[in-house]
Protein backbone atom coordinates (compact mmCIF):
# COMPACT_ATOMS: atom_id res chain seq x y z
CA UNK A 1 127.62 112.63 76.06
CA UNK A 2 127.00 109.73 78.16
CA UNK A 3 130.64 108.64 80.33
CA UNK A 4 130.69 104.99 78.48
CA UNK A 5 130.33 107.71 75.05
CA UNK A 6 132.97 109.82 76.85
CA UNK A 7 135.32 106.53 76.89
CA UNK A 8 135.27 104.87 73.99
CA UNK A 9 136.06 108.48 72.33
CA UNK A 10 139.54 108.31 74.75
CA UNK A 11 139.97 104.88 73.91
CA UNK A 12 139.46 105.32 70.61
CA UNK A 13 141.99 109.01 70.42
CA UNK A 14 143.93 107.46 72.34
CA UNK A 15 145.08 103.97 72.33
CA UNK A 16 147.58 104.49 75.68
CA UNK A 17 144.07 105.88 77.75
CA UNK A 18 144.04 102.80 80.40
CA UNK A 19 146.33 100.29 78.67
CA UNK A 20 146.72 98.91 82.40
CA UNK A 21 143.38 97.72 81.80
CA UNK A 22 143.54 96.75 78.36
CA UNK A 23 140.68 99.16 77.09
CA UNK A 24 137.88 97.58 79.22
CA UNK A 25 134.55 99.74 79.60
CA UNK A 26 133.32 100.50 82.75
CA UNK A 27 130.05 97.84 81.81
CA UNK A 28 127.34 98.29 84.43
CA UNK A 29 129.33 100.68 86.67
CA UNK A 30 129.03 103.52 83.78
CA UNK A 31 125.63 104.98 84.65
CA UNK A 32 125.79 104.75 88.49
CA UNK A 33 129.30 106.65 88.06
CA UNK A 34 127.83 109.17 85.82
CA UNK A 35 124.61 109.89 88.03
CA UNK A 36 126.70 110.39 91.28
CA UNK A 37 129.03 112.88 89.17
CA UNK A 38 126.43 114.58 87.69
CA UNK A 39 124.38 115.26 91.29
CA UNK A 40 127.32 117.04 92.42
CA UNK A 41 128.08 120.73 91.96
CA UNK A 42 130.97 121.33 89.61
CA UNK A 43 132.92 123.19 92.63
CA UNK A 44 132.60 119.38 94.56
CA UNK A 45 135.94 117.21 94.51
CA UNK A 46 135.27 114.15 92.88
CA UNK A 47 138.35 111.66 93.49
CA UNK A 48 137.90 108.64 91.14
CA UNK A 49 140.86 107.10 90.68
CA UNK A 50 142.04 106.31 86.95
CA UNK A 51 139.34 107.27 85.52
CA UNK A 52 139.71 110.60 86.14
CA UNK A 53 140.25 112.15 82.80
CA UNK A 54 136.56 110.45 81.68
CA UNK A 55 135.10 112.10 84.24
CA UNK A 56 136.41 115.65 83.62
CA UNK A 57 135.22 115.31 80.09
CA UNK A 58 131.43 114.48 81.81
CA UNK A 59 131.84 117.63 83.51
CA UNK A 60 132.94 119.41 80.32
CA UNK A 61 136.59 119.05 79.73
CA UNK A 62 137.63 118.69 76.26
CA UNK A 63 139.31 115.60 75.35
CA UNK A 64 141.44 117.10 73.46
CA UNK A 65 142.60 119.50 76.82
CA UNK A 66 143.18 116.67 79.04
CA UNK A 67 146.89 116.69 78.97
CA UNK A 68 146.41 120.03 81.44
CA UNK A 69 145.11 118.25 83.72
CA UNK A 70 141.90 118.02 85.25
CA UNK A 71 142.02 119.90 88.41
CA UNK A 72 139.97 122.71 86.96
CA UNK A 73 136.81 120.25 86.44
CA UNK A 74 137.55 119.20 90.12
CA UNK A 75 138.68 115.37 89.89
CA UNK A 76 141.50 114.80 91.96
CA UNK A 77 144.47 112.96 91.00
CA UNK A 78 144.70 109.09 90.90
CA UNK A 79 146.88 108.12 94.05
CA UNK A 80 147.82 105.02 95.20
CA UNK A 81 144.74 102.18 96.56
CA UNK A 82 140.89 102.96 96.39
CA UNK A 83 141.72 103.07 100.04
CA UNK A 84 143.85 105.75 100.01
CA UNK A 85 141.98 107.65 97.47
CA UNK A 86 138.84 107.86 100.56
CA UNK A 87 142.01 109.09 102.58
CA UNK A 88 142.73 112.10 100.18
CA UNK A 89 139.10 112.85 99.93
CA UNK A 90 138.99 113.49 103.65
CA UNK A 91 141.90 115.95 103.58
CA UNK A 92 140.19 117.53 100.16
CA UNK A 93 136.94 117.71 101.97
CA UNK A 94 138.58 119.48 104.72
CA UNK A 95 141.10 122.00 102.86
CA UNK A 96 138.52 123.36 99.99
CA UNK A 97 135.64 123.61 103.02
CA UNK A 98 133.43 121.64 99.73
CA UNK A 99 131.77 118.15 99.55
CA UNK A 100 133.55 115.36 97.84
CA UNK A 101 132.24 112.14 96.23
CA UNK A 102 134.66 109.48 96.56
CA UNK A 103 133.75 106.81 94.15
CA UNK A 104 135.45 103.26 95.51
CA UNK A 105 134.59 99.54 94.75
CA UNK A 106 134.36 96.12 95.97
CA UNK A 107 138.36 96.33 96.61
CA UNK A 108 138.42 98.96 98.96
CA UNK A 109 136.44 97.37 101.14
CA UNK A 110 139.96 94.49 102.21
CA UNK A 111 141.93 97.97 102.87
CA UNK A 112 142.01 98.95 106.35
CA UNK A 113 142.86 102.13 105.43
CA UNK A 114 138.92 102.85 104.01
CA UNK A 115 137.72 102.40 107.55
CA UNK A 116 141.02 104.74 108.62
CA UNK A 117 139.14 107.35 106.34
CA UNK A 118 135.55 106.65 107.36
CA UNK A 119 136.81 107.52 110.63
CA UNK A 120 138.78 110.14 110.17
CA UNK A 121 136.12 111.78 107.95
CA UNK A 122 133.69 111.80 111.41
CA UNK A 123 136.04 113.09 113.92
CA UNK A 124 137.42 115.33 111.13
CA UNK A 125 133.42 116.60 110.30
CA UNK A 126 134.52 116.61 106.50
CA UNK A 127 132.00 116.25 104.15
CA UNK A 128 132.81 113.06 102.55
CA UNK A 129 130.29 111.08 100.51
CA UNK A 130 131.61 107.58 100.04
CA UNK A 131 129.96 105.51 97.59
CA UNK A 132 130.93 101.68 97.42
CA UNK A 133 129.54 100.45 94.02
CA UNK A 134 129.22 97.04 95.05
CA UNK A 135 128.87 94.32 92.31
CA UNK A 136 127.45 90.86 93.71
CA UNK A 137 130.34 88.71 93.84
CA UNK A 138 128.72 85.44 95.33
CA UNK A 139 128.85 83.45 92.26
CA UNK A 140 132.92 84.59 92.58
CA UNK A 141 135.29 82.34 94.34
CA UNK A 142 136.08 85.16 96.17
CA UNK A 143 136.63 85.50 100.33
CA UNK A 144 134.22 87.87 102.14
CA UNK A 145 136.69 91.13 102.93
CA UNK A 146 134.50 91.56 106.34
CA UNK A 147 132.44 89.89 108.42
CA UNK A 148 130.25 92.51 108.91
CA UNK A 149 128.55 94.69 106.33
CA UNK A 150 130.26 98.29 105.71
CA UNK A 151 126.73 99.75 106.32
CA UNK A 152 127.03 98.57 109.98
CA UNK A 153 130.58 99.52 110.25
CA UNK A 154 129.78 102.83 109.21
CA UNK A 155 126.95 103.34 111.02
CA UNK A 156 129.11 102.36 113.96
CA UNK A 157 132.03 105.15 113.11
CA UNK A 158 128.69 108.25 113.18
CA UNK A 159 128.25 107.91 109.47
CA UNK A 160 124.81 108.72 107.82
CA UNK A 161 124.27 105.42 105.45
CA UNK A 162 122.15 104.39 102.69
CA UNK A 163 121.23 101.20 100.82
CA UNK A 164 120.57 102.40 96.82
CA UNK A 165 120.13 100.01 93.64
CA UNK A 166 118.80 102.12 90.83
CA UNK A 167 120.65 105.34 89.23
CA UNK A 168 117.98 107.42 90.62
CA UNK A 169 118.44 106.47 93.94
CA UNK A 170 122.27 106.94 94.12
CA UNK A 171 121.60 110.73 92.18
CA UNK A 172 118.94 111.45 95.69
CA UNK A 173 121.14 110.11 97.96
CA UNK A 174 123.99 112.09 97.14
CA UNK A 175 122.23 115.17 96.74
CA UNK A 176 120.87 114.37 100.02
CA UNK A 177 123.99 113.80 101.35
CA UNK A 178 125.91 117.13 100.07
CA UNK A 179 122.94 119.08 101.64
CA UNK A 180 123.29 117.45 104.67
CA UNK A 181 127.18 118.64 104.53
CA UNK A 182 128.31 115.25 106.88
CA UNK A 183 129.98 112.24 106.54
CA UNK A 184 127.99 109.73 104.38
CA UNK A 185 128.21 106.12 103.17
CA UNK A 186 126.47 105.15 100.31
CA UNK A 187 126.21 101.34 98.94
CA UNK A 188 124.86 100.50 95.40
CA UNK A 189 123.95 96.92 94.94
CA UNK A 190 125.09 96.30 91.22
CA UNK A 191 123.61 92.77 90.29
């Protein structure tokens, strides 16, 4: 089953499954989410945030078993910001001695605390991969959150970084990056 397959089964089974967002889909996101999931290694971390329990079903939990919990698939538990999620993935990176993939958005990128974690994640050496699905938000009335790009900030903090617009490119780079067993940003340009 595809992950936007995966979903509409929750939201259908269960009409509570992200009421805070009112049942939206994840729309273009879906199959960048579901190729950097599935080029992990189901004994990786993957910290998601609320979408945790759709992503334990694409590595094999049964919807029906979700109410256990999903630390046996290996997503972490929603906590707090996007930013603070990157936080936890450092300290998951560094107590299971595994790579994590840290899925985040366009909103972590205002959080101070990402670039707290970016950091961290270098001086810490834990195997981090970051990846900011970016959607283009010029046509937004939106504020830039920085005045320089997070490529160059990470770059600056000793991460490994990589540009990636297709699904196939985000599933090399983060195979790349879990071989590589460093601190890595990745950026996906969703137009």
């Amino acid at each position: 089953m595809t992950l936007v397959e995966i979903e509409n089964d929750l939201f259908a089974s269960n009409p509570g499954y992200l009421a805070n967002l009112s049942g939206v889909g994840l729309g273009k996101l879906a199959p960048f989410m579901e190729s950097a999931v599935l080029a992990m290694q189901k004994r990786d971390w993957i910290s998601v945030g609320i979408r945790g329990q759709s992503v334990a079903c694409l590595r094999g939990a049964s919807p029906s078993n979700l109410g256990n919990g999903s630390s046996n698939y290996k997503v972490a538990p929603s906590i707090g910001s996007p930013a603070d999620r990157a936080l936890q993935s450092v300290g998951l990176a560094k107590s299971s001695g595994r790579p994590v993939l840290c899925l985040l958005g366009n909103a972590a990128l205002g959080d101070g605390k990402l670039f707290e974690a970016l950091n961290l994640a270098v001086l810490q050496n834990a195997a981090v991969i970051f990846v900011i699905l970016e959607r283009d938000t010029r046509s937004m009335p939106l504020a830039k959150s920085s005045a320089v790009s997070i490529d160059a900030i990470a770059m600056s903090l000793g991460l490994s970084t990589r540009s990636v617009d297709s699904t196939a490119g985000l599933a090399d780079a983060v195979i790349a990056a879990r071989e590589s067993n460093t601190a890595t940003l990745i950026r996906v340009s969703i137009c």
